[in-house]
PDB file of N, CA and C in Angstrom:
ATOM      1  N   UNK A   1     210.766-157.400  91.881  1.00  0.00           N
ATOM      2  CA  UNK A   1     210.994-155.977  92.003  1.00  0.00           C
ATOM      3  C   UNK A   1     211.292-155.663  93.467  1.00  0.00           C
ATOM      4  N   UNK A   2     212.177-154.817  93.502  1.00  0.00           N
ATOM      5  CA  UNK A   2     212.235-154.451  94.906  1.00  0.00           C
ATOM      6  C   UNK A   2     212.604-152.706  95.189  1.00  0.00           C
ATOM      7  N   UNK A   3     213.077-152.704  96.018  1.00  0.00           N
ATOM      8  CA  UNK A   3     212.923-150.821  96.561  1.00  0.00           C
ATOM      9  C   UNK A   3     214.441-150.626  96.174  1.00  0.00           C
ATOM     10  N   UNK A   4     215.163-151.256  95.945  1.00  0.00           N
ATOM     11  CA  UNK A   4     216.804-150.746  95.387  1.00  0.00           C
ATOM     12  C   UNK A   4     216.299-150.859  93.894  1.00  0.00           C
ATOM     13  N   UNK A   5     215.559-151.327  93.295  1.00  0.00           N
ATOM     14  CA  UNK A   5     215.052-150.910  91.765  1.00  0.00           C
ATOM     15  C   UNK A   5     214.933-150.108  91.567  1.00  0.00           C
ATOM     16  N   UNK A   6     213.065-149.849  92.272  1.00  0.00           N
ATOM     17  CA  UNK A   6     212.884-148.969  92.314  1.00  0.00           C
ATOM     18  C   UNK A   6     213.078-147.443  92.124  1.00  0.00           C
ATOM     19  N   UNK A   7     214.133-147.424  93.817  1.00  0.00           N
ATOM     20  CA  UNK A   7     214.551-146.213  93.885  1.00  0.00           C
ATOM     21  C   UNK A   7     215.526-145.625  92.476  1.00  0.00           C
ATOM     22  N   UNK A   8     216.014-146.536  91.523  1.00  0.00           N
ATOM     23  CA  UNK A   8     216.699-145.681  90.351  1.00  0.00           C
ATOM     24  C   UNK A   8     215.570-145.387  89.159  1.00  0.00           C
ATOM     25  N   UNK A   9     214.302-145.454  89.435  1.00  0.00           N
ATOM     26  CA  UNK A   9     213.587-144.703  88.635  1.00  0.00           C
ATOM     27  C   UNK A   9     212.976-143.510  89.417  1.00  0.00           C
ATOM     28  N   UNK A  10     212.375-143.521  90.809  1.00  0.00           N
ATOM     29  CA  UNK A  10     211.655-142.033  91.494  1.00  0.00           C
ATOM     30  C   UNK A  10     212.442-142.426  92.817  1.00  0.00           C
ATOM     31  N   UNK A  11     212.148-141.012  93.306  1.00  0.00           N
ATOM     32  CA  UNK A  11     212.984-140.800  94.831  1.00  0.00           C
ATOM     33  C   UNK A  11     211.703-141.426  95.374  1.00  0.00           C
ATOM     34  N   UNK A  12     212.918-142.293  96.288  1.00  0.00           N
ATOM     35  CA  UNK A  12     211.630-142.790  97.691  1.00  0.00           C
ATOM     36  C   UNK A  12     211.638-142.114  98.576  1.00  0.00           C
ATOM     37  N   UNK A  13     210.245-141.622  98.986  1.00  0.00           N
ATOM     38  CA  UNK A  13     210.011-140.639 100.644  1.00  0.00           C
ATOM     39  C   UNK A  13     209.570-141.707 101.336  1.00  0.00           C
ATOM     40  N   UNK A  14     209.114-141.106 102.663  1.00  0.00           N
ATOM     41  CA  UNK A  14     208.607-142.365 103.650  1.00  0.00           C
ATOM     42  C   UNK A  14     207.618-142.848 103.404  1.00  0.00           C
ATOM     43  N   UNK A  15     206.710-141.778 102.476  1.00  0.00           N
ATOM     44  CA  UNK A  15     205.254-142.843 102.029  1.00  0.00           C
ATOM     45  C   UNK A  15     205.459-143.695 100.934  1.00  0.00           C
ATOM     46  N   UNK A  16     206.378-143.864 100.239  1.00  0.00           N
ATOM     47  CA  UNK A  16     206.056-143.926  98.630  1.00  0.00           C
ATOM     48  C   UNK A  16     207.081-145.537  99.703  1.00  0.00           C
ATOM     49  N   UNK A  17     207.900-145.574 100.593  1.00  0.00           N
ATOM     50  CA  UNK A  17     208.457-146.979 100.861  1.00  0.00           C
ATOM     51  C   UNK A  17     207.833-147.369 101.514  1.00  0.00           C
ATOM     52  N   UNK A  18     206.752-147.280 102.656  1.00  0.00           N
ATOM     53  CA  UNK A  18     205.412-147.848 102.936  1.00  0.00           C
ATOM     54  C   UNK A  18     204.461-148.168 102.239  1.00  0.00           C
ATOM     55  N   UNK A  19     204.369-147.846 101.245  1.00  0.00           N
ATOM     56  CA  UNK A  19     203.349-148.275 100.314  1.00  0.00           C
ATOM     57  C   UNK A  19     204.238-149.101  99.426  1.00  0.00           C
ATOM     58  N   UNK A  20     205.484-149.628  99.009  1.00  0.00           N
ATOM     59  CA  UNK A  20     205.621-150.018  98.306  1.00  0.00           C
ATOM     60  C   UNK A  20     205.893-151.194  98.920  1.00  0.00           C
ATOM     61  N   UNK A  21     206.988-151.426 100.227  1.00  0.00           N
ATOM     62  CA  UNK A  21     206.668-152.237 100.910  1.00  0.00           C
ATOM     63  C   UNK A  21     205.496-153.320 100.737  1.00  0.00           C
ATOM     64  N   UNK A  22     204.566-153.052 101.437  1.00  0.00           N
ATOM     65  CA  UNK A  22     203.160-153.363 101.936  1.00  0.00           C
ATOM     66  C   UNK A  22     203.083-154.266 100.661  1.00  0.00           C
ATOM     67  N   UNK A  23     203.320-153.580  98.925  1.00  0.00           N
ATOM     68  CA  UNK A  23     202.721-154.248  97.957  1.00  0.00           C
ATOM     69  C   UNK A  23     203.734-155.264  97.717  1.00  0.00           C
ATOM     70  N   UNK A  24     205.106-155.186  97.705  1.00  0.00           N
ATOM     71  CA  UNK A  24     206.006-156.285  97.785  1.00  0.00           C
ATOM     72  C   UNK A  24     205.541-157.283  98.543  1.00  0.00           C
ATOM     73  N   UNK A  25     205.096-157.295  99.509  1.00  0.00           N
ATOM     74  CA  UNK A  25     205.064-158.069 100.590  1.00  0.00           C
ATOM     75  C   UNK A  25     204.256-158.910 100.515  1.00  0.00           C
ATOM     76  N   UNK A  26     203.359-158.462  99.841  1.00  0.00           N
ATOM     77  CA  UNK A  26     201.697-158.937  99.473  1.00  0.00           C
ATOM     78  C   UNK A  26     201.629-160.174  98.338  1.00  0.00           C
ATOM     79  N   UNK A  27     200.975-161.224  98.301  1.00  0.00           N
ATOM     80  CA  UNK A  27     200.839-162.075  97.339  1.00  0.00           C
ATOM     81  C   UNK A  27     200.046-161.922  96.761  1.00  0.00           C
ATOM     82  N   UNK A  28     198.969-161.050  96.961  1.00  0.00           N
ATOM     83  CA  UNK A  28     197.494-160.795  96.147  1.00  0.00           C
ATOM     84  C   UNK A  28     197.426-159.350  95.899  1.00  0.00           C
ATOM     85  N   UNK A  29     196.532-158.668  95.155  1.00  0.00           N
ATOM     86  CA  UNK A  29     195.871-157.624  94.644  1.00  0.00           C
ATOM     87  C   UNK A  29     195.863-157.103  96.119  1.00  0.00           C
ATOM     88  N   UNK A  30     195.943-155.641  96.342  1.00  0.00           N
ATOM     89  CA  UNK A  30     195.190-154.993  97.543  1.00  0.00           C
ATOM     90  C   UNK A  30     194.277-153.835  97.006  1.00  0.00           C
ATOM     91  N   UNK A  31     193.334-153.697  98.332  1.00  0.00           N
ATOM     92  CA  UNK A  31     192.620-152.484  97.675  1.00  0.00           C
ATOM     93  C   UNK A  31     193.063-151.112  98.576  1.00  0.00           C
ATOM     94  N   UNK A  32     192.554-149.974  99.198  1.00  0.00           N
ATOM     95  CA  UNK A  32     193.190-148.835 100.133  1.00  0.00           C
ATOM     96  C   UNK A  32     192.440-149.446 101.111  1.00  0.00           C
ATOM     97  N   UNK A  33     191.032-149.628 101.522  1.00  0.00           N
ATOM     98  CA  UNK A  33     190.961-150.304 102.418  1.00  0.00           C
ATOM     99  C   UNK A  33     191.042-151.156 102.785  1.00  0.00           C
ATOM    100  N   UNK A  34     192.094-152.481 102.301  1.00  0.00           N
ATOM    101  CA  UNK A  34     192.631-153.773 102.933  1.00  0.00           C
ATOM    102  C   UNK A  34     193.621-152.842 103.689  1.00  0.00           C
ATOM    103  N   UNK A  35     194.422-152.006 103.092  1.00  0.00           N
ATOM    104  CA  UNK A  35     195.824-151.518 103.777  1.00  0.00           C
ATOM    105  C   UNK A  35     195.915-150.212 104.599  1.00  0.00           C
ATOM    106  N   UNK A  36     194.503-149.387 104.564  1.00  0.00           N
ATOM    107  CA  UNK A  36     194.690-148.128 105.193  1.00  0.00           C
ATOM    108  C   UNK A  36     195.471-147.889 106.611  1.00  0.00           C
ATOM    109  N   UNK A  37     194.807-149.289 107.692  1.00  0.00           N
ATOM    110  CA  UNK A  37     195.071-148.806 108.760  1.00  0.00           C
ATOM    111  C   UNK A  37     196.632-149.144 109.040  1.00  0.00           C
ATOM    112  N   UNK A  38     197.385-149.822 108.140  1.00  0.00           N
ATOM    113  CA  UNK A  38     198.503-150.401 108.414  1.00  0.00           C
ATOM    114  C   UNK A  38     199.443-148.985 107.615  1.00  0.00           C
ATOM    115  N   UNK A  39     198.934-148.300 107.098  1.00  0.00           N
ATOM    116  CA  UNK A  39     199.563-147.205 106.987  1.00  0.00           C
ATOM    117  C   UNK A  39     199.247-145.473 107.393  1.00  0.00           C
ATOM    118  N   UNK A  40     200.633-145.013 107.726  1.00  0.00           N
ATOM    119  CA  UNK A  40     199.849-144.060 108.526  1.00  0.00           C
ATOM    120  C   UNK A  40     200.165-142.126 107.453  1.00  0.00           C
ATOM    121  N   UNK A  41     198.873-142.659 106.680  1.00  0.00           N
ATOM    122  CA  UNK A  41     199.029-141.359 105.807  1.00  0.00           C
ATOM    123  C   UNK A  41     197.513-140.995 105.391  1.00  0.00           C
ATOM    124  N   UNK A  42     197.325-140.428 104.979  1.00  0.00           N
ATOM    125  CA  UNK A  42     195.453-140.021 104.362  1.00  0.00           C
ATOM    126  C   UNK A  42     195.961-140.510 102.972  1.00  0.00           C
ATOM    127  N   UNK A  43     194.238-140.436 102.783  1.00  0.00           N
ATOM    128  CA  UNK A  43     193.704-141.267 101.825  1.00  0.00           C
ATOM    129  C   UNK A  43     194.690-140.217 100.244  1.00  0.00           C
ATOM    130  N   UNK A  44     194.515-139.067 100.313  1.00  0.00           N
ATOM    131  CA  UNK A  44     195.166-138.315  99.517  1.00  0.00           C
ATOM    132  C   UNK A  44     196.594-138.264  99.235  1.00  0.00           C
ATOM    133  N   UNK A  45     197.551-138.857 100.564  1.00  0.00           N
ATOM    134  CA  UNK A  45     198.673-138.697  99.906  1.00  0.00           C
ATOM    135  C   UNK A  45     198.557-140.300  99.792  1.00  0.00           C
ATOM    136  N   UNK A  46     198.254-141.539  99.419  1.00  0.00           N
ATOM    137  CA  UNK A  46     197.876-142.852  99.075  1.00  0.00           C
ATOM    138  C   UNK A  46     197.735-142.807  97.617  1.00  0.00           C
ATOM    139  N   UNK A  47     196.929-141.873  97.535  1.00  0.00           N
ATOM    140  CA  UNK A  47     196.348-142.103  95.968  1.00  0.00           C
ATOM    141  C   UNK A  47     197.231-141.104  95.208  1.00  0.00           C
ATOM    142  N   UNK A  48     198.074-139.917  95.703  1.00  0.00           N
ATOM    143  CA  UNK A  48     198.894-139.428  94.985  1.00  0.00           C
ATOM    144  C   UNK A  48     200.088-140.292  94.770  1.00  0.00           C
ATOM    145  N   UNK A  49     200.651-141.197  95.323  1.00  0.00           N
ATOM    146  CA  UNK A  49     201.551-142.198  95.339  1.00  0.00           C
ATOM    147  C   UNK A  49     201.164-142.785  94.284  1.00  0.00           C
ATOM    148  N   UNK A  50     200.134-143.705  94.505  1.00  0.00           N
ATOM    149  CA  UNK A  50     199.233-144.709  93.629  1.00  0.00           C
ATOM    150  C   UNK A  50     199.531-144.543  92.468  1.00  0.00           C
ATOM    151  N   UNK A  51     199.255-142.749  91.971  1.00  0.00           N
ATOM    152  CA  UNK A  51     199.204-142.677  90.620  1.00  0.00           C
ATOM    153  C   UNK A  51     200.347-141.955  89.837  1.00  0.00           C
ATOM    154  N   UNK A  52     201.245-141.659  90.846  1.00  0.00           N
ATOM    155  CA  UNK A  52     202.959-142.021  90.459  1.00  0.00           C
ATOM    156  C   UNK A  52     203.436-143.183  90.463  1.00  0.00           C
ATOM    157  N   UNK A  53     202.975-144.265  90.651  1.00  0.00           N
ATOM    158  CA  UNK A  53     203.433-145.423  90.916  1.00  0.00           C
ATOM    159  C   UNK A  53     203.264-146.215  89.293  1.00  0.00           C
ATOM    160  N   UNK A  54     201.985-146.081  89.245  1.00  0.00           N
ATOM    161  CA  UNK A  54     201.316-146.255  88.135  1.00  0.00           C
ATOM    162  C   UNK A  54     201.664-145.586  86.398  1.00  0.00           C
ATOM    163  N   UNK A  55     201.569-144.364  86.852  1.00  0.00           N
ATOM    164  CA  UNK A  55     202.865-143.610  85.775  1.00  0.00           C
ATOM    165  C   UNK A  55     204.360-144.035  85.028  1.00  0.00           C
ATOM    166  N   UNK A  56     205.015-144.817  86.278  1.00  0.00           N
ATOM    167  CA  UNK A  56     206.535-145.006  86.036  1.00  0.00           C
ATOM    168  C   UNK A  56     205.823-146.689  85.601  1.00  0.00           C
ATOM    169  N   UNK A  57     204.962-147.243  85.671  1.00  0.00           N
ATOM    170  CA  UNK A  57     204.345-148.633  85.611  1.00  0.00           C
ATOM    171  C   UNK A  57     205.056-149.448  86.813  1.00  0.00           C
ATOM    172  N   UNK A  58     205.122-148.943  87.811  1.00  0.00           N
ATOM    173  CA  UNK A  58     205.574-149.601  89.038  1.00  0.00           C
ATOM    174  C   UNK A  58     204.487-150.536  89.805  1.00  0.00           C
ATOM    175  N   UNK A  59     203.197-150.175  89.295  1.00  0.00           N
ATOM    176  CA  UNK A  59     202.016-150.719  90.048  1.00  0.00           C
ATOM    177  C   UNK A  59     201.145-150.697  88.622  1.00  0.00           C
ATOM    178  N   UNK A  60     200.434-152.002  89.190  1.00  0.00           N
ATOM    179  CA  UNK A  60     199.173-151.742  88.094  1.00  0.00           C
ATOM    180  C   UNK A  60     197.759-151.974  88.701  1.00  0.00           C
ATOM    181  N   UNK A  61     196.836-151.606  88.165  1.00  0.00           N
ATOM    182  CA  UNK A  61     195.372-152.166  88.831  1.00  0.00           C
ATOM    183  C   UNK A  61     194.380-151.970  88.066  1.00  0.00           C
ATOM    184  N   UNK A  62     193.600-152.147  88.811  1.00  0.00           N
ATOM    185  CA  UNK A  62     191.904-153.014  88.032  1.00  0.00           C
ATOM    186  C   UNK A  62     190.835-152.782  88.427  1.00  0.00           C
ATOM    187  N   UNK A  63     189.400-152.691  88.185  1.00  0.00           N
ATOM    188  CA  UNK A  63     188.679-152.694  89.490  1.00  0.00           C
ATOM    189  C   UNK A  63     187.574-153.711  89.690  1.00  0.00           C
ATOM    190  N   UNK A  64     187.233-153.939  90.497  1.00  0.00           N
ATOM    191  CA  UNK A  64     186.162-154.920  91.155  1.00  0.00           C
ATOM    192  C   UNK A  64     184.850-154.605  90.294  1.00  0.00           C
ATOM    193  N   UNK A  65     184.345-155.699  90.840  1.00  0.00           N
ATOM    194  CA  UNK A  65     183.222-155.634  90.993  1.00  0.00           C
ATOM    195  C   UNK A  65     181.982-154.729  91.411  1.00  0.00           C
ATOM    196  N   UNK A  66     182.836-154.286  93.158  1.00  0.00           N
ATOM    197  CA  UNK A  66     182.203-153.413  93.869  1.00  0.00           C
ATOM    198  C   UNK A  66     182.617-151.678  93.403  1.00  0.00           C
ATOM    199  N   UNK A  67     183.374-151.513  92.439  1.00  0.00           N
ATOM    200  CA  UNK A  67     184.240-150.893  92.212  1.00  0.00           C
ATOM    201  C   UNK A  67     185.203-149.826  92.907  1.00  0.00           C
ATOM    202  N   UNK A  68     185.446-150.694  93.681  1.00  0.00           N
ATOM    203  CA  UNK A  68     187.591-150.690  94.719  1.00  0.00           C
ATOM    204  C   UNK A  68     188.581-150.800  93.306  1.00  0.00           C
ATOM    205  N   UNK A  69     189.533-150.132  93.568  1.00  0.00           N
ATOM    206  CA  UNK A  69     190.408-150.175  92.764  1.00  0.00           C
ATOM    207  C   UNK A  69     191.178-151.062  93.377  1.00  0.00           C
ATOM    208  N   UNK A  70     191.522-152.054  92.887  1.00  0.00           N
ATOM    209  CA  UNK A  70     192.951-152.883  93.314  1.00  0.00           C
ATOM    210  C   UNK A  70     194.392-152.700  92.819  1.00  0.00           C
ATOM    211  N   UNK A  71     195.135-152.715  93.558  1.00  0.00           N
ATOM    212  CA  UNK A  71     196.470-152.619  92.924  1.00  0.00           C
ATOM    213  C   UNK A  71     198.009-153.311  93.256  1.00  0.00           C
ATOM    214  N   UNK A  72     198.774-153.573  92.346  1.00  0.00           N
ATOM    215  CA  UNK A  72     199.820-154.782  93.176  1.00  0.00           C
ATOM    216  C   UNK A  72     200.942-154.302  91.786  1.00  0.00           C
ATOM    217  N   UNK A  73     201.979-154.557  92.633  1.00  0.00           N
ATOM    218  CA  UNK A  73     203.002-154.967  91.718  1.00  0.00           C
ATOM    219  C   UNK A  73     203.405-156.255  90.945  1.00  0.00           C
ATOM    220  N   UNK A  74     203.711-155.877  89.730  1.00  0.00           N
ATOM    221  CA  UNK A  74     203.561-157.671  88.901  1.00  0.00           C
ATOM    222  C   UNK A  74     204.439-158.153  88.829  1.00  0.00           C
ATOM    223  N   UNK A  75     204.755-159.286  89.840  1.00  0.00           N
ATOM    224  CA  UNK A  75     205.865-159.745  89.907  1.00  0.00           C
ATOM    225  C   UNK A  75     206.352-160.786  88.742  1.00  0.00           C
ATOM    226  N   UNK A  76     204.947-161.399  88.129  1.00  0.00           N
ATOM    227  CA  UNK A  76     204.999-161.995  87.197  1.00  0.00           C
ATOM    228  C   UNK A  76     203.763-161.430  86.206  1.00  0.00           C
ATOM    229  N   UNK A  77     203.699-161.841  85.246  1.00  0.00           N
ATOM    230  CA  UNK A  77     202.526-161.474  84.125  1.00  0.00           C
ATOM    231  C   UNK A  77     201.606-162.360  84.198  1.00  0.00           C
ATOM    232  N   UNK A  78     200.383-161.960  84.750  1.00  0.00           N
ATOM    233  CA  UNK A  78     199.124-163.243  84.706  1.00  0.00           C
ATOM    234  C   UNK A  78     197.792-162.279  84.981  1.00  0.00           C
ATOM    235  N   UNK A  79     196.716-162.859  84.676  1.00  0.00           N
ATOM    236  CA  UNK A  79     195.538-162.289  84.885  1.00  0.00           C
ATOM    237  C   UNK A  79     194.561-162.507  86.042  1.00  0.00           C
ATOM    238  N   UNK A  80     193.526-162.003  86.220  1.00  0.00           N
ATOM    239  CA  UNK A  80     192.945-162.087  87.425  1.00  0.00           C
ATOM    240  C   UNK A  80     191.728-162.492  87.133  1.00  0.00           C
ATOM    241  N   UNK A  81     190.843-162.672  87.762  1.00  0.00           N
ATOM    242  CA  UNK A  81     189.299-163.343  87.978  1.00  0.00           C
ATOM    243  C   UNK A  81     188.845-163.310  89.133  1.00  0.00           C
ATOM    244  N   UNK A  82     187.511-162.464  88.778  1.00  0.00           N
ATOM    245  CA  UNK A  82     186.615-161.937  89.386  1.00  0.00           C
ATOM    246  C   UNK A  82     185.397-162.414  89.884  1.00  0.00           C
ATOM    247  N   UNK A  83     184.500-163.400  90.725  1.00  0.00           N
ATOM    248  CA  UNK A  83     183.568-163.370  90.932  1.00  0.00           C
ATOM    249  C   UNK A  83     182.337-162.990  90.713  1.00  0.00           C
ATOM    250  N   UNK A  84     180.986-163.283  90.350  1.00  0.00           N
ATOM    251  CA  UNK A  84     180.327-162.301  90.300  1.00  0.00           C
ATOM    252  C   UNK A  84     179.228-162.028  91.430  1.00  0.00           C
ATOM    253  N   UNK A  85     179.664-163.121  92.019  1.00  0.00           N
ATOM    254  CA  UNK A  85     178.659-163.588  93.040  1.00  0.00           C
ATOM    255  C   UNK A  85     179.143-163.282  93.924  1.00  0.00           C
ATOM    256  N   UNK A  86     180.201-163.637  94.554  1.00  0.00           N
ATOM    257  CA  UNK A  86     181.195-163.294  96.179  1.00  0.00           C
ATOM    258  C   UNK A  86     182.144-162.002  96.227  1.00  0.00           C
ATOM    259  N   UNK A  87     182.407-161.878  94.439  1.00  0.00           N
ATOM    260  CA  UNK A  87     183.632-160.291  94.527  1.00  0.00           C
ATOM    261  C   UNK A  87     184.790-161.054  94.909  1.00  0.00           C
ATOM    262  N   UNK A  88     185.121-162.135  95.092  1.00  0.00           N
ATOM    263  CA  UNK A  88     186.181-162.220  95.254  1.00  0.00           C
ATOM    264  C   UNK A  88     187.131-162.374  94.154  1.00  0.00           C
ATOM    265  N   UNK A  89     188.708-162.107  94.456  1.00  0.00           N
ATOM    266  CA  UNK A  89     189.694-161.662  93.382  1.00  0.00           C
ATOM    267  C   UNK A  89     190.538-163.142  93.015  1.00  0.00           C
ATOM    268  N   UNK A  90     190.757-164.110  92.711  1.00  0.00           N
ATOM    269  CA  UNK A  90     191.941-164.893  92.364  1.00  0.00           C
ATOM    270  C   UNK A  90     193.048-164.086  91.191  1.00  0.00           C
ATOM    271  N   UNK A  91     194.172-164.615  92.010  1.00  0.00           N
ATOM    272  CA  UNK A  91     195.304-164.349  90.391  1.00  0.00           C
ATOM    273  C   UNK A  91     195.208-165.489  89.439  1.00  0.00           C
ATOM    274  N   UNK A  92     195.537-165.172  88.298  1.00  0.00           N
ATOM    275  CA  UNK A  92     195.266-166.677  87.459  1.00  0.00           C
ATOM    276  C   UNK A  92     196.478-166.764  87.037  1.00  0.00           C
ATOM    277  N   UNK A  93     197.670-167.531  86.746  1.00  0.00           N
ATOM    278  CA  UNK A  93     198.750-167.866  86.753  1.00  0.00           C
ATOM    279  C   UNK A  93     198.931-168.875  85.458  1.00  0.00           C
ATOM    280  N   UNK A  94     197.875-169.247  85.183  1.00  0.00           N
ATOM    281  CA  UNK A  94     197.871-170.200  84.021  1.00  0.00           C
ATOM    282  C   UNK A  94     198.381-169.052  83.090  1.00  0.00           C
ATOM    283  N   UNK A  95     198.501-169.481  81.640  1.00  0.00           N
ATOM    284  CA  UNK A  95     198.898-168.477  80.509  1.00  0.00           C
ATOM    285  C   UNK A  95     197.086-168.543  79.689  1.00  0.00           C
ATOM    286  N   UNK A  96     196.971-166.935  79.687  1.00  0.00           N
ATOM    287  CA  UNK A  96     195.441-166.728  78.746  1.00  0.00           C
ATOM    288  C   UNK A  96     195.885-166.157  77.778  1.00  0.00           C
ATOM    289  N   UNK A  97     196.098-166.737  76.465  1.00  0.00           N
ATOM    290  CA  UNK A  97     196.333-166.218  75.212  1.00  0.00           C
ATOM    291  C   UNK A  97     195.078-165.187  74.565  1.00  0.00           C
ATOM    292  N   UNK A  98     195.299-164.105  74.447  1.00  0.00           N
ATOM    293  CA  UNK A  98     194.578-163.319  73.390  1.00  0.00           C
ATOM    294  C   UNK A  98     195.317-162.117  73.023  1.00  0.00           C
ATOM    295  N   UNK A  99     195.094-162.333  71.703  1.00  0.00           N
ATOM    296  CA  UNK A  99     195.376-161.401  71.002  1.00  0.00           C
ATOM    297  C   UNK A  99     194.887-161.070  69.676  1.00  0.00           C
ATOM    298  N   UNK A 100     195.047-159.341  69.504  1.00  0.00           N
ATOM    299  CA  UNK A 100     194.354-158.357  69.543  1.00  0.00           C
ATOM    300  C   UNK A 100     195.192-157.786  68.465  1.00  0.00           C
ATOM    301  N   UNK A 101     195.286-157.647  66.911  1.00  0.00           N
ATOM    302  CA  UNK A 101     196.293-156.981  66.453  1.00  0.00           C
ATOM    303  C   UNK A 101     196.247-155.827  66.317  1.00  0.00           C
ATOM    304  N   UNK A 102     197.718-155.574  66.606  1.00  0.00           N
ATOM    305  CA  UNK A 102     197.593-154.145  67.016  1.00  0.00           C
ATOM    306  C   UNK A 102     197.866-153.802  67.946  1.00  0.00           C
ATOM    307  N   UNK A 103     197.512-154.383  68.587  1.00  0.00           N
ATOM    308  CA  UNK A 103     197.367-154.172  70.674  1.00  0.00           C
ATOM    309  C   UNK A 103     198.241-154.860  71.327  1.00  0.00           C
ATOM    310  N   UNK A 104     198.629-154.314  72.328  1.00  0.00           N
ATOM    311  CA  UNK A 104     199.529-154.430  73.728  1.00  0.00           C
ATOM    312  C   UNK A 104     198.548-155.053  74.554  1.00  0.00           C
ATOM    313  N   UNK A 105     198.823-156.060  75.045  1.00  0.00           N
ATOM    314  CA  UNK A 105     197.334-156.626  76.390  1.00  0.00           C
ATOM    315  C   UNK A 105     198.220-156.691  77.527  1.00  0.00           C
ATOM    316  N   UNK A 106     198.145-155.534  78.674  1.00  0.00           N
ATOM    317  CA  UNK A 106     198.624-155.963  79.661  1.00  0.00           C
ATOM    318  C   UNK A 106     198.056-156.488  80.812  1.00  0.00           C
ATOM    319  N   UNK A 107     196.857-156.653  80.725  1.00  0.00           N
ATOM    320  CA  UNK A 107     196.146-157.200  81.935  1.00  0.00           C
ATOM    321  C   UNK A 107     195.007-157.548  81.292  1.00  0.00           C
ATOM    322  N   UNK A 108     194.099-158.757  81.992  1.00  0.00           N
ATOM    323  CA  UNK A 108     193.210-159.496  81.328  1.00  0.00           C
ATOM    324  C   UNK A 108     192.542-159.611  82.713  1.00  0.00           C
ATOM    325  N   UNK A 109     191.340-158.846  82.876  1.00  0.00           N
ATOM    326  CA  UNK A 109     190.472-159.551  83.899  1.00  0.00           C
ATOM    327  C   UNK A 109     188.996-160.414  83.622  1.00  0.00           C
ATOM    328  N   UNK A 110     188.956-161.712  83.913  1.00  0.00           N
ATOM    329  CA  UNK A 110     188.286-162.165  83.886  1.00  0.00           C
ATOM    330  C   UNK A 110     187.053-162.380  85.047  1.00  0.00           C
ATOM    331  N   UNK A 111     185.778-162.735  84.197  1.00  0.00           N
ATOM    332  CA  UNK A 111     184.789-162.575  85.467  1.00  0.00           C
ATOM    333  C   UNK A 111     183.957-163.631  85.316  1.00  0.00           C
ATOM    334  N   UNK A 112     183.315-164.569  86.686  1.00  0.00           N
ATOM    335  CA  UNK A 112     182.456-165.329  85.914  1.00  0.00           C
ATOM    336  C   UNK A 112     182.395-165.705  87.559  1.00  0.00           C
ATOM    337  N   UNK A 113     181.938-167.102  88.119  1.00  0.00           N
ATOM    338  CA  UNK A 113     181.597-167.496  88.955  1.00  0.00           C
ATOM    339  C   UNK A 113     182.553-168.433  89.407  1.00  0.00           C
ATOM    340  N   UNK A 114     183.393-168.497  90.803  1.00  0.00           N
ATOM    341  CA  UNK A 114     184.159-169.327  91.596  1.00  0.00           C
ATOM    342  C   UNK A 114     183.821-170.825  91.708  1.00  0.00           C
ATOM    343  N   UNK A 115     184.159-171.350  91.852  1.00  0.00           N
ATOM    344  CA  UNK A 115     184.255-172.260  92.027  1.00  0.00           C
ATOM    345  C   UNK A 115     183.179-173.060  93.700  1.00  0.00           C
ATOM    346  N   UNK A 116     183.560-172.403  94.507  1.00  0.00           N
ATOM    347  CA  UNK A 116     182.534-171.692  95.952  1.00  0.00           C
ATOM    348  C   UNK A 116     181.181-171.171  95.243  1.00  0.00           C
ATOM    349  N   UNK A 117     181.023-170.840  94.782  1.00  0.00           N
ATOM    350  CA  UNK A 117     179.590-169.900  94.492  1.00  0.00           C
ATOM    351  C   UNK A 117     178.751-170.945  93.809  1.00  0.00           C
ATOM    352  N   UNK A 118     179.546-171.806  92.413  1.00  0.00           N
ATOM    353  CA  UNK A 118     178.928-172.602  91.902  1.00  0.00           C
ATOM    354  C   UNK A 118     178.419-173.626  92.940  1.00  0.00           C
ATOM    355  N   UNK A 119     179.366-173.983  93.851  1.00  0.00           N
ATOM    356  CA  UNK A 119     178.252-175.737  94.512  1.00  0.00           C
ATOM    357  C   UNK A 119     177.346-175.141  95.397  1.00  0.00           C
ATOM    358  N   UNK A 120     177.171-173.685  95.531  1.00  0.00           N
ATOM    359  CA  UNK A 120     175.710-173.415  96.407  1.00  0.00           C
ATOM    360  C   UNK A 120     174.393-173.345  95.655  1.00  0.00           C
TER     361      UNK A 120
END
């Protein structure tokens, strides 16, 4: 996905291409405070973006553990996993089959213990 996509579904202003930026750019999930200081807008016009973004399904997200909302653009379809011990986020890239009849599954977060957490 990129910002010439994009832009033929919503008009881009200067926040909505800083923020989209930032998530292109990104290989992992972000939360507002991984990215606040690298952008220069309040927390309010962030999350009004966020949830236009989210609307057109330009962004999707999830939340933690700690409960941060994370959010990223899907460049591919895969699920995530959660920690329960450290909070930390992996993407999971393998294919997780489930299904649900009836149902649309667009995101699958999984939770359980890292790999790090277990040998302590």
């Amino acid at each position: 996905m990129n910002l010439e996509n994009i832009s033929k579904t919503i008009k881009l202003t200067t926040a909505r291409k800083a923020i989209l930026e930032t998530f292109i750019e990104s290989s992992k999930p972000l939360c507002y405070e991984d990215i606040k200081d690298n952008l220069h807008m309040d927390k309010a016009t962030f999350y009004r973006n966020i949830t236009k973004f989210e609307e057109e399904k330009i962004i999707h997200s999830f939340e933690s553990n700690d409960k941060k909302r994370y959010f990223e653009i899907p460049k591919v379809k895969h699920s995530h996993f959660i920690c329960n011990v450290c909070s930390k986020i992996e993407c999971i890239h393998e294919k997780v089959n489930v299904n649900i009849e009836g149902h649309q599954i667009d995101n699958i977060v999984i939770k359980g213990i890292c790999p790090e957490c277990l040998k302590k």
